[in-house]
Protein backbone atom coordinates (compact mmCIF):
# COMPACT_ATOMS: atom_id res chain seq x y z
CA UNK A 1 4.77 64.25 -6.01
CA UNK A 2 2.57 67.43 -6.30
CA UNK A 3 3.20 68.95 -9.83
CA UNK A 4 1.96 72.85 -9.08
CA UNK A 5 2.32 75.89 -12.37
CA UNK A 6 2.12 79.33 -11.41
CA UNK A 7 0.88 79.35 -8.57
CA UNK A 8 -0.38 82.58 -6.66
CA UNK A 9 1.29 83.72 -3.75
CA UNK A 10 -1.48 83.50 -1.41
CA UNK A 11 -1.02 79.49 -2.05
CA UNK A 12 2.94 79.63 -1.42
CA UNK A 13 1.93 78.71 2.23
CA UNK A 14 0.45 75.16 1.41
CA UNK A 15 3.82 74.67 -0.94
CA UNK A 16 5.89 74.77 1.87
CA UNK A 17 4.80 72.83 4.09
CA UNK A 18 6.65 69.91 5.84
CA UNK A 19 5.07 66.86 6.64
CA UNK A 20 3.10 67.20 10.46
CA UNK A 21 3.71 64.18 13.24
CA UNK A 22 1.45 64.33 16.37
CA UNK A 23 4.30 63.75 18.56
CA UNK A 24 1.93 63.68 22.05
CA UNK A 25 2.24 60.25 22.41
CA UNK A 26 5.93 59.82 21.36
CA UNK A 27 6.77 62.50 23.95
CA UNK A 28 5.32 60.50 26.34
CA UNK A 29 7.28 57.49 25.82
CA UNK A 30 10.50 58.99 25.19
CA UNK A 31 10.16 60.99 29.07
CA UNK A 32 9.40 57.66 30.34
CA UNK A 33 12.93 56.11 29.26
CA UNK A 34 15.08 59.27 30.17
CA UNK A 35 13.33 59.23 33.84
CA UNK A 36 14.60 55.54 33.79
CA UNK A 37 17.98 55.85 32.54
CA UNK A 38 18.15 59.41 35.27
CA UNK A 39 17.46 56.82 37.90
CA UNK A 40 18.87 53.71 36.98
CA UNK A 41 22.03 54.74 34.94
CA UNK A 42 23.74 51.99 33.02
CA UNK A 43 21.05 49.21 33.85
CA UNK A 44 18.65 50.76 32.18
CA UNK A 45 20.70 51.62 29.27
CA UNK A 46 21.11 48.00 28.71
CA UNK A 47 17.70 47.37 29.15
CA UNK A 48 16.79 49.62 26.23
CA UNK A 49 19.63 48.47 23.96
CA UNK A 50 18.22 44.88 24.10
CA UNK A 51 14.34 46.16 24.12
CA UNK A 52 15.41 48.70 20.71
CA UNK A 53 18.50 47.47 19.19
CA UNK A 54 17.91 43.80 19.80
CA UNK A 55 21.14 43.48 21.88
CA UNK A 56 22.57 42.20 24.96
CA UNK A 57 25.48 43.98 26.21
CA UNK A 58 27.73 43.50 28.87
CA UNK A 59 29.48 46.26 28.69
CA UNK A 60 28.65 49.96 27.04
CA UNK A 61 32.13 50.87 25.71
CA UNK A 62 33.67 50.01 22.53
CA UNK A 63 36.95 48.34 23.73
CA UNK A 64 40.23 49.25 22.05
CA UNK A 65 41.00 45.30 20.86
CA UNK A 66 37.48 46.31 18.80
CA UNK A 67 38.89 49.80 17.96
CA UNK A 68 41.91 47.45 16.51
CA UNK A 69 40.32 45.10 14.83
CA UNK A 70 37.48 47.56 12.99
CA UNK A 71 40.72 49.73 11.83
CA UNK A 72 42.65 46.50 10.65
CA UNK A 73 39.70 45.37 8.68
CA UNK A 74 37.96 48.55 7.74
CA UNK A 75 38.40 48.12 3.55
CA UNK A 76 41.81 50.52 2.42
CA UNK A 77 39.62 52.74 -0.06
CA UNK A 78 36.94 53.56 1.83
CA UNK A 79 39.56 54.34 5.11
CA UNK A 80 41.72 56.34 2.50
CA UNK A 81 38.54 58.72 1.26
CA UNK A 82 37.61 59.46 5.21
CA UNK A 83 41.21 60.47 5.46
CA UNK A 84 40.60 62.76 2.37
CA UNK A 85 36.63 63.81 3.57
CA UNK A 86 38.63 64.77 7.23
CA UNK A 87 41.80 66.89 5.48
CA UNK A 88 39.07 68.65 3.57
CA UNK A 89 36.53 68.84 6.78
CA UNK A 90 39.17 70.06 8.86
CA UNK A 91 40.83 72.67 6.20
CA UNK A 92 37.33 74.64 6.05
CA UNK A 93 36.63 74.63 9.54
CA UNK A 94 40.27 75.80 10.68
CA UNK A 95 39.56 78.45 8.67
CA UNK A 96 36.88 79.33 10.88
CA UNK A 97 39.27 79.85 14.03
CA UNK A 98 39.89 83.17 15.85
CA UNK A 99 41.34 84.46 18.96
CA UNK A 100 40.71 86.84 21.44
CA UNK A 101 38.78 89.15 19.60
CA UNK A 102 40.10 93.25 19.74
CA UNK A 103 40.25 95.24 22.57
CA UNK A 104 37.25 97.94 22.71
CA UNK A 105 37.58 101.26 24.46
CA UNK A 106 34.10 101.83 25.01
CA UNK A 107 35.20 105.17 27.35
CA UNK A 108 38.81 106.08 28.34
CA UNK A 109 38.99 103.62 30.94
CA UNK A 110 36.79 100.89 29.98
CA UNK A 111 37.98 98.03 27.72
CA UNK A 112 36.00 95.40 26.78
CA UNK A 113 37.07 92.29 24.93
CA UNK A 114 35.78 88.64 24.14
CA UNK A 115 37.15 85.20 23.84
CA UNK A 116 35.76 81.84 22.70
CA UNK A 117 36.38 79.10 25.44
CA UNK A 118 35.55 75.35 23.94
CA UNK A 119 32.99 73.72 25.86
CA UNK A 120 34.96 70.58 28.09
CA UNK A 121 32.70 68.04 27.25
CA UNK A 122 30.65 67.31 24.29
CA UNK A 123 28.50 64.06 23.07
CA UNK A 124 28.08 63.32 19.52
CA UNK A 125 24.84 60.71 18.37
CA UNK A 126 25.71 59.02 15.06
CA UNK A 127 22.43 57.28 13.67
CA UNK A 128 23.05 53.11 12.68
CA UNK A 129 19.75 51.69 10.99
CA UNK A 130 19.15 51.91 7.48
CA UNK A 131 22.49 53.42 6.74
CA UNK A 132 25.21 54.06 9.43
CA UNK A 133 26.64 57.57 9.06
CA UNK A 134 30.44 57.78 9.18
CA UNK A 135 30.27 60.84 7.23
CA UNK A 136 28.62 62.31 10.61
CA UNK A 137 31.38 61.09 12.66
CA UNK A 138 33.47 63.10 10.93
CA UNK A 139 31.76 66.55 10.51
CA UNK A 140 30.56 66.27 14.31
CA UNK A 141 34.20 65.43 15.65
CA UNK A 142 36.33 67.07 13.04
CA UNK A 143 35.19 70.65 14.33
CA UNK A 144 35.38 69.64 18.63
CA UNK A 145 39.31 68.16 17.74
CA UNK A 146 40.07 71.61 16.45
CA UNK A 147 37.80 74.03 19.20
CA UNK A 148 39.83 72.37 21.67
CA UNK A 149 37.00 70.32 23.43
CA UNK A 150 38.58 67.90 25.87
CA UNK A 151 36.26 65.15 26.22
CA UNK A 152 34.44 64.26 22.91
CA UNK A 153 31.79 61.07 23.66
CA UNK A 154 30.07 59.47 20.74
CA UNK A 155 27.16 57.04 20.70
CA UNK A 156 25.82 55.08 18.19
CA UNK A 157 23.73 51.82 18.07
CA UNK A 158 25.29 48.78 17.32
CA UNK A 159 24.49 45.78 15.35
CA UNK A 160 22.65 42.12 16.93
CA UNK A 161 26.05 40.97 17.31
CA UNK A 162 26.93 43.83 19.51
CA UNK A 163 29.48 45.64 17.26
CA UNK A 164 29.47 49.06 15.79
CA UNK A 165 30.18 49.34 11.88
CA UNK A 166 34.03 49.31 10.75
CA UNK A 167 33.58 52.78 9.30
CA UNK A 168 32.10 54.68 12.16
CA UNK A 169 35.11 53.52 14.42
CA UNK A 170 37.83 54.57 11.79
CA UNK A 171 35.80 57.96 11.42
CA UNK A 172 35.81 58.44 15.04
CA UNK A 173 39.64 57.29 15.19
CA UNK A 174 40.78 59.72 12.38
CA UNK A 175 38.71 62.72 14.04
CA UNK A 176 39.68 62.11 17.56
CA UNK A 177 37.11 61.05 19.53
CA UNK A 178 37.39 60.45 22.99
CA UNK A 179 35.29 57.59 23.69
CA UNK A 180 32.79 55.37 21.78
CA UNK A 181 30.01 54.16 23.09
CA UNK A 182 27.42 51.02 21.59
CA UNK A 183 24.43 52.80 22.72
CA UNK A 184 21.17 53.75 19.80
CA UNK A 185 18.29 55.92 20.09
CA UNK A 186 16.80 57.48 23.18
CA UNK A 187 18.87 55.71 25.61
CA UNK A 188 22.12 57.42 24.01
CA UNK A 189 20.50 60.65 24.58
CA UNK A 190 19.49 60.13 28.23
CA UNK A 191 22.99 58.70 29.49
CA UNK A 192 24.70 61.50 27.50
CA UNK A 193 22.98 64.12 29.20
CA UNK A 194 22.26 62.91 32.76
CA UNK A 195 25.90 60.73 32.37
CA UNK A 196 25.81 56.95 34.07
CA UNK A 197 28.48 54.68 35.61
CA UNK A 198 29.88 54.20 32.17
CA UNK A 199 29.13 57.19 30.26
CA UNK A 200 30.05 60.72 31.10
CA UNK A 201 28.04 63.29 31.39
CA UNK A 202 28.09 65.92 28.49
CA UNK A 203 27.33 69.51 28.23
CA UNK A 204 25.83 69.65 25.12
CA UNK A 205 25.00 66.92 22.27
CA UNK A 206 25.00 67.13 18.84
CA UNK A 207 23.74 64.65 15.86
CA UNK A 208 20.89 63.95 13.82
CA UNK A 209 18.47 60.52 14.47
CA UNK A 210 14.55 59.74 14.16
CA UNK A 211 11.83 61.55 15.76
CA UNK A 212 12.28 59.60 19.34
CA UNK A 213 16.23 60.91 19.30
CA UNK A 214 15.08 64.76 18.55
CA UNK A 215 12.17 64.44 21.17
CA UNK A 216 14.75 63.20 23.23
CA UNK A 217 17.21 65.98 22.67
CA UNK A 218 14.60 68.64 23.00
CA UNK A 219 13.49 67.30 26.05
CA UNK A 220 17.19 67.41 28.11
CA UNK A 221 18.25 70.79 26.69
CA UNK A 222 15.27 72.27 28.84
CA UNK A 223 17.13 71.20 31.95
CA UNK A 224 20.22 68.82 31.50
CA UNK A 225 22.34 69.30 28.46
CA UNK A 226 22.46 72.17 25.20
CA UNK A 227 21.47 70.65 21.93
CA UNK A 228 22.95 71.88 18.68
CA UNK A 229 19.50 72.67 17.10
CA UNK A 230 16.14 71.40 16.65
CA UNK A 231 15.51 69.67 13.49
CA UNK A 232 13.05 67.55 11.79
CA UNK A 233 13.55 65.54 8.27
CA UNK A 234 16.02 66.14 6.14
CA UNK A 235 15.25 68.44 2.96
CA UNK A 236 16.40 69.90 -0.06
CA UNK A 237 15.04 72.39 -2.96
CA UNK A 238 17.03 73.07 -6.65
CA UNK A 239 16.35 76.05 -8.38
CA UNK A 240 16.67 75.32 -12.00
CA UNK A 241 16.02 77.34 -15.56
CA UNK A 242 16.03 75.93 -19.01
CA UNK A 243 19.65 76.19 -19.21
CA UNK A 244 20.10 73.19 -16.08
CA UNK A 245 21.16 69.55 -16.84
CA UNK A 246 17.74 67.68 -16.17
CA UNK A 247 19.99 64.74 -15.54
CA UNK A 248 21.98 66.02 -12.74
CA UNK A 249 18.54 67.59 -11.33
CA UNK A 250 16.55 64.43 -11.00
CA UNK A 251 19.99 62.66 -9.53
CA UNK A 252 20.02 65.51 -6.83
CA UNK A 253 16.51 65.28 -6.25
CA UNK A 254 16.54 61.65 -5.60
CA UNK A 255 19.58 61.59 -3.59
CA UNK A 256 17.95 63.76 -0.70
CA UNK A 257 14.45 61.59 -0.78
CA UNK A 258 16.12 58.36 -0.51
CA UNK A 259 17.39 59.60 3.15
CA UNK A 260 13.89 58.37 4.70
CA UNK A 261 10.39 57.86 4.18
CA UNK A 262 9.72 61.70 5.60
CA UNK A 263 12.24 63.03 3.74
CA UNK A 264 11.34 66.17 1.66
CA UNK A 265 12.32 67.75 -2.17
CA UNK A 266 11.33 70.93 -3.72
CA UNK A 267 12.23 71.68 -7.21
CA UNK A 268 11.09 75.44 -8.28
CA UNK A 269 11.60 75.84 -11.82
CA UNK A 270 10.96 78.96 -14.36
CA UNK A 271 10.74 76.95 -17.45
CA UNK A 272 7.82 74.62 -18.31
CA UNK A 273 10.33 71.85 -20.29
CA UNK A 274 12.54 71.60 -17.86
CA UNK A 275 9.68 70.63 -15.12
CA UNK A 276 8.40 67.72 -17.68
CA UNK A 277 11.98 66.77 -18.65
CA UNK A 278 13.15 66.35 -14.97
CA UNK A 279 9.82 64.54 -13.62
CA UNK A 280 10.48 62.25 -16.54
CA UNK A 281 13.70 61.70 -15.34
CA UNK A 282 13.23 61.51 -11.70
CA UNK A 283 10.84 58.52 -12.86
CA UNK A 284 13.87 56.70 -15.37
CA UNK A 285 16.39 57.20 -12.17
CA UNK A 286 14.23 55.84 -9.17
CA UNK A 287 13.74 52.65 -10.40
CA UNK A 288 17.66 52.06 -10.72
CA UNK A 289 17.99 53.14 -6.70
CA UNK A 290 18.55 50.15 -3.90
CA UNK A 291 16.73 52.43 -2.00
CA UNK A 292 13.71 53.05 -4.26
CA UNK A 293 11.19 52.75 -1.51
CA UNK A 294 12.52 55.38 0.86
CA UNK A 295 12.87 57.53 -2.46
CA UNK A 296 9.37 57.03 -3.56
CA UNK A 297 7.68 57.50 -0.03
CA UNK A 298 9.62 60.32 0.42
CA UNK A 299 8.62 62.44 -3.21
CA UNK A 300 4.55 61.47 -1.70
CA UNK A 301 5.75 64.55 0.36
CA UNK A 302 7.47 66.74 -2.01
CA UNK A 303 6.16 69.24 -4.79
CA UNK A 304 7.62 70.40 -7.83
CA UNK A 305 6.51 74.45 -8.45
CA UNK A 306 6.75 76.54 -12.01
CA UNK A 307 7.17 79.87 -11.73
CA UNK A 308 6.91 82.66 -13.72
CA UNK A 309 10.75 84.11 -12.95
CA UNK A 310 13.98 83.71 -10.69
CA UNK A 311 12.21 86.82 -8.43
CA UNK A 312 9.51 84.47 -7.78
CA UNK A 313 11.70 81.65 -7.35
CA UNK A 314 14.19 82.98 -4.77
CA UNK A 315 11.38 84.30 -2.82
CA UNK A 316 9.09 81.07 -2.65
CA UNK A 317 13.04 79.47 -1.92
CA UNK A 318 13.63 82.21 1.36
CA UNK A 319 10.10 81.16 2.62
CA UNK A 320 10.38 77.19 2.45
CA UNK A 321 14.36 77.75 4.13
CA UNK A 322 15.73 74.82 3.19
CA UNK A 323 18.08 72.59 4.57
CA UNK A 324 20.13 72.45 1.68
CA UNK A 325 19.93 74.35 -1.38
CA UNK A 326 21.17 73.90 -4.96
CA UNK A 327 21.05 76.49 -7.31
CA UNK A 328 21.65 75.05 -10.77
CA UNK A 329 21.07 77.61 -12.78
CA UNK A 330 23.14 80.10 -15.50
CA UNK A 331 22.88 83.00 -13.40
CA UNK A 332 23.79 80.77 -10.11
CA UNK A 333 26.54 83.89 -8.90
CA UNK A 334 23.55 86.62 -9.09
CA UNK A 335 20.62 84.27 -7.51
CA UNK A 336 22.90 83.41 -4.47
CA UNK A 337 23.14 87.35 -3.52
CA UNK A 338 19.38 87.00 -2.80
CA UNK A 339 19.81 83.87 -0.55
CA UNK A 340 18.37 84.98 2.91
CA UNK A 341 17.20 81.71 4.35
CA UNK A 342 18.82 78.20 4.15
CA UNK A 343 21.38 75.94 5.75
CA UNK A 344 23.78 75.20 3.49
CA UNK A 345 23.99 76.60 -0.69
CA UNK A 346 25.45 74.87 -3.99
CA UNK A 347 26.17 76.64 -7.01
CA UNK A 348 26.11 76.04 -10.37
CA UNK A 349 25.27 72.50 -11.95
CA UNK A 350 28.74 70.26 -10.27
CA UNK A 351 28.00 71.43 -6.70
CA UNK A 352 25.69 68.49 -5.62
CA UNK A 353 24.41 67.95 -2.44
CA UNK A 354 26.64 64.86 -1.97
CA UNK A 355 29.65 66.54 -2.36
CA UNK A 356 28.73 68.95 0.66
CA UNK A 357 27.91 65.62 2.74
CA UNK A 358 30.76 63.94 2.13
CA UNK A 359 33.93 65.60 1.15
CA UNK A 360 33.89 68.86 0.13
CA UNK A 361 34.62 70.36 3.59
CA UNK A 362 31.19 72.08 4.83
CA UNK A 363 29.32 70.87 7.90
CA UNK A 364 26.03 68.56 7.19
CA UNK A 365 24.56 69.04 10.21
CA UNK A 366 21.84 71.67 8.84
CA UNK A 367 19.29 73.16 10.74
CA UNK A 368 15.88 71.32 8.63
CA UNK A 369 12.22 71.65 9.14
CA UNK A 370 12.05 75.62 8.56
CA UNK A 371 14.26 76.28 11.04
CA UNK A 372 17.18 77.81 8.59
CA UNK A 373 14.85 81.12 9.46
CA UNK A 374 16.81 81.79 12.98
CA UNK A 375 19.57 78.81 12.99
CA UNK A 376 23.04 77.96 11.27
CA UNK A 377 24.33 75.14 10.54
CA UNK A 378 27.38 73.20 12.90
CA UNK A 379 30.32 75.48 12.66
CA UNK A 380 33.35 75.51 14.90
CA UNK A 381 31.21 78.60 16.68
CA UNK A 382 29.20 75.59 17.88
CA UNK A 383 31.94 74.38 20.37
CA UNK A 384 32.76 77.27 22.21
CA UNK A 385 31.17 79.95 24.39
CA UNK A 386 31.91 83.74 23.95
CA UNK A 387 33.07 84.78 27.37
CA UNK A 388 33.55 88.68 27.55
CA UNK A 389 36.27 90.43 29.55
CA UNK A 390 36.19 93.96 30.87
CA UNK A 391 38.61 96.19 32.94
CA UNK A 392 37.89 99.97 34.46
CA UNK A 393 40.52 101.75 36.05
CA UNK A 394 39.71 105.07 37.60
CA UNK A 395 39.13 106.79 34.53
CA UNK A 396 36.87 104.92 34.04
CA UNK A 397 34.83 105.05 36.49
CA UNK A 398 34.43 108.82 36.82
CA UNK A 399 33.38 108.20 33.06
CA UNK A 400 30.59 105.97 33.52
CA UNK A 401 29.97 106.01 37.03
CA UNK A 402 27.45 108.60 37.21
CA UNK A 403 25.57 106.27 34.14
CA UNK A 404 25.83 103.31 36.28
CA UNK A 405 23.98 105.23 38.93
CA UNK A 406 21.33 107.02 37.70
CA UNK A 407 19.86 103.88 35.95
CA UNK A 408 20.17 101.52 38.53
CA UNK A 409 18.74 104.12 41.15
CA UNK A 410 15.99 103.81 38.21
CA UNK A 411 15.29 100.56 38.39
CA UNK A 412 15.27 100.28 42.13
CA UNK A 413 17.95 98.66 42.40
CA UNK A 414 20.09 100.25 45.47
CA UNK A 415 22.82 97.18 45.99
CA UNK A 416 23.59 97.80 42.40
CA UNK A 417 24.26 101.63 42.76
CA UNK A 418 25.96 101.42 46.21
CA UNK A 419 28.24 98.82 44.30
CA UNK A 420 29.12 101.36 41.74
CA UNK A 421 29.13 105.16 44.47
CA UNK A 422 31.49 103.22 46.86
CA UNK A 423 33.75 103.03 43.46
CA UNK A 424 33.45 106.90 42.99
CA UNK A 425 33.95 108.12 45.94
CA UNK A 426 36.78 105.64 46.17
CA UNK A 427 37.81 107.38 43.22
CA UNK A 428 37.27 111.20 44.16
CA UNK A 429 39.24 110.91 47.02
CA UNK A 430 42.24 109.62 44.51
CA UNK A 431 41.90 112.97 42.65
């Protein structure tokens, strides 16, 4: 880890950066395998499940006798605390519902009005490898159940053997997924968004993966499918003062870098003992993790800043826009006021990043890399479309039919004025 003290603001810009990958080549490679899974549909699915996951299927689908048999042996705690993580998942984001919104008079005559629609079909990726994430099952699907999408496809890599973890079926079951799919990677992408014999085709995909699944995702949403953000490694930065628990620090620290080798952690700090005390401890606490490697690789890319005050500290914080950010400090209430740019905020020294991932009903899918600058996180606003509504009666239209026609006449646009003079005359002839 980089260890920086008072820095100047002219060297803020190094701080924050995220680790660069040359991603020429991997485009290249991940284009090839979407034009072969656009042409050759479930074939080449399978071809690319036993070239990447090591696995030859016969079939794409998880079946419902596997669907059984995962919920029958799926251990009772851990199925009991999704069915706690979901109540809580689905409590916040239920919240977030709302109807048509309120009729607008924008002239006498003219009302204007909006609706969200859910979008019919929607594909969810839920990365296996190192660590299979159930807990994305559930804030991907949790959200679609309740915007009232009616076809919710998930993929997600299964093991040699050909099965998909216990957990992520249960997750899926509990949530309300449609379908489940053993498909990793790329490949899951691709027959998502173009759809093949076995998989349907989606309108937009959500979920995180490795570089090859984002290049993937970026590619189709040009053309094929929406995406629910771009995103690179996962992140987090704590904001912490003398009067934080170094402990707890370190623990949160360590629990974002042991996510992946290019994860990232930034720790801004405005007192001098605090910064010694919590690299001390970040050093006690790694060597106790399973996943000490990932951890370790992962603080190579991470920096730990002293500052001179919170000012300083919430504006180096806006500029990096992180992922996730804890503030663990005495004043947590007033610092969050000045929060402008991040995904998703913790305050005060018991709101860790874990609980947010888990169980404490937020969304985890957070827009990473920077990109908390123009993006929010997965709501329930990410299901559904915004269609607007308007009516004119004749009112109307000797209100803003003169409008209509001087602008369009403007822009050269006849058609569009003749639509709108037929109207008034139409309307003059009423009077």
């Amino acid at each position: 880890m980089r260890v920086i003290r008072y820095p100047q603001q002219a060297d803020w810009t190094d701080i924050i950066k995220r680790p660069h990958i040359d991603t020429s080549e991997l485009n290249s490679i991940v284009q090839g395998v979407l034009d072969d899974i656009r042409a050759n549909g479930d074939d080449a699915v399978k071809k690319y499940e036993l070239m990447f996951d090591k696995v030859e299927l016969d079939a794409l689908a998880v079946t419902q006798e596997e669907k059984d048999y995962a919920l029958k042996n799926i251990e009772p705690e851990l199925y009991e605390a999704l069915c706690m993580a979901h109540s809580n998942i689905k409590k916040f984001h239920e919240s977030q519902k709302g109807s048509v919104s309120a009729k607008v008079e924008t002239q006498p005559g003219v009302t204007c009005w909006q609706k969200p629609v859910a979008i019919e079909k929607v594909g969810l990726y839920i990365p296996g490898g190192t660590a299979p994430l159930f807990s994305t099952v559930l804030m991907l699907a949790t959200p679609a159940k309740i915007a009232g999408c009616g076809e919710i496809v998930l993929c997600t890599p299964p093991d040699k053997e050909g099965n998909v973890n216990p957990a992520i079926i249960a997750a899926a079951h509990i949530a309300g997924v449609s379908k489940i799919f053993k498909i990793g990677g790329v490949q899951a992408i691709g027959a998502m968004a173009y759809g093949t014999e076995s998989v349907p085709k989606v309108y937009k995909i959500f979920g995180p993966g490795n570089q090859y699944v984002m290049a993937a995702k970026q590619i189709v949403s040009l053309h094929d499918a929406a995406i629910d953000m771009p995103a690179g490694p996962s992140e987090v930065c704590v904001i912490a003062d003398s009067t934080s628990n170094k402990s707890f620090v370190a623990a949160d620290l360590l629990s974002q870098a042991e996510h992946g080798n290019d994860s990232q952690v930034l720790l801004i700090t405005t007192d001098e003992k605090m910064l010694d005390d919590v690299i001390s401890e970040v050093k006690v606490q790694l060597e106790l993790l399973k996943r000490k490697n990932f951890a370790s690789n992962s603080l190579d890319n991470s920096t730990f800043v002293l500052v001179k005050d919170m000012e300083e500290a919430m504006q180096l914080c806006n500029m990096y826009a992180p992922e996730h950010l804890i503030i663990s400090t005495e004043n947590y209430m007033e610092l969050s006021e000045k929060v402008v740019n991040a995904g998703s905020v913790f305050l005060g020294k018991y709101a860790c990043e874990s609980a947010g991932d888990y169980a404490s009903g937020t969304n985890h899918t957070l827009p990473t890399h920077g990109y908390a600058v123009a993006y929010s996180g997965v709501n329930l606003d990410s299901y559904n479309r915004k269609i607007t509504f308007q009516h004119i009666n004749e009112e109307g239209i000797r209100n803003i039919g003169r409008t209509v026609e001087i602008m369009a006449e403007n822009e050269m646009l006849d058609a569009h004025k003749n639509a709108m003079t037929l109207r008034v005359r139409e309307c003059e002839k009423d009077k």
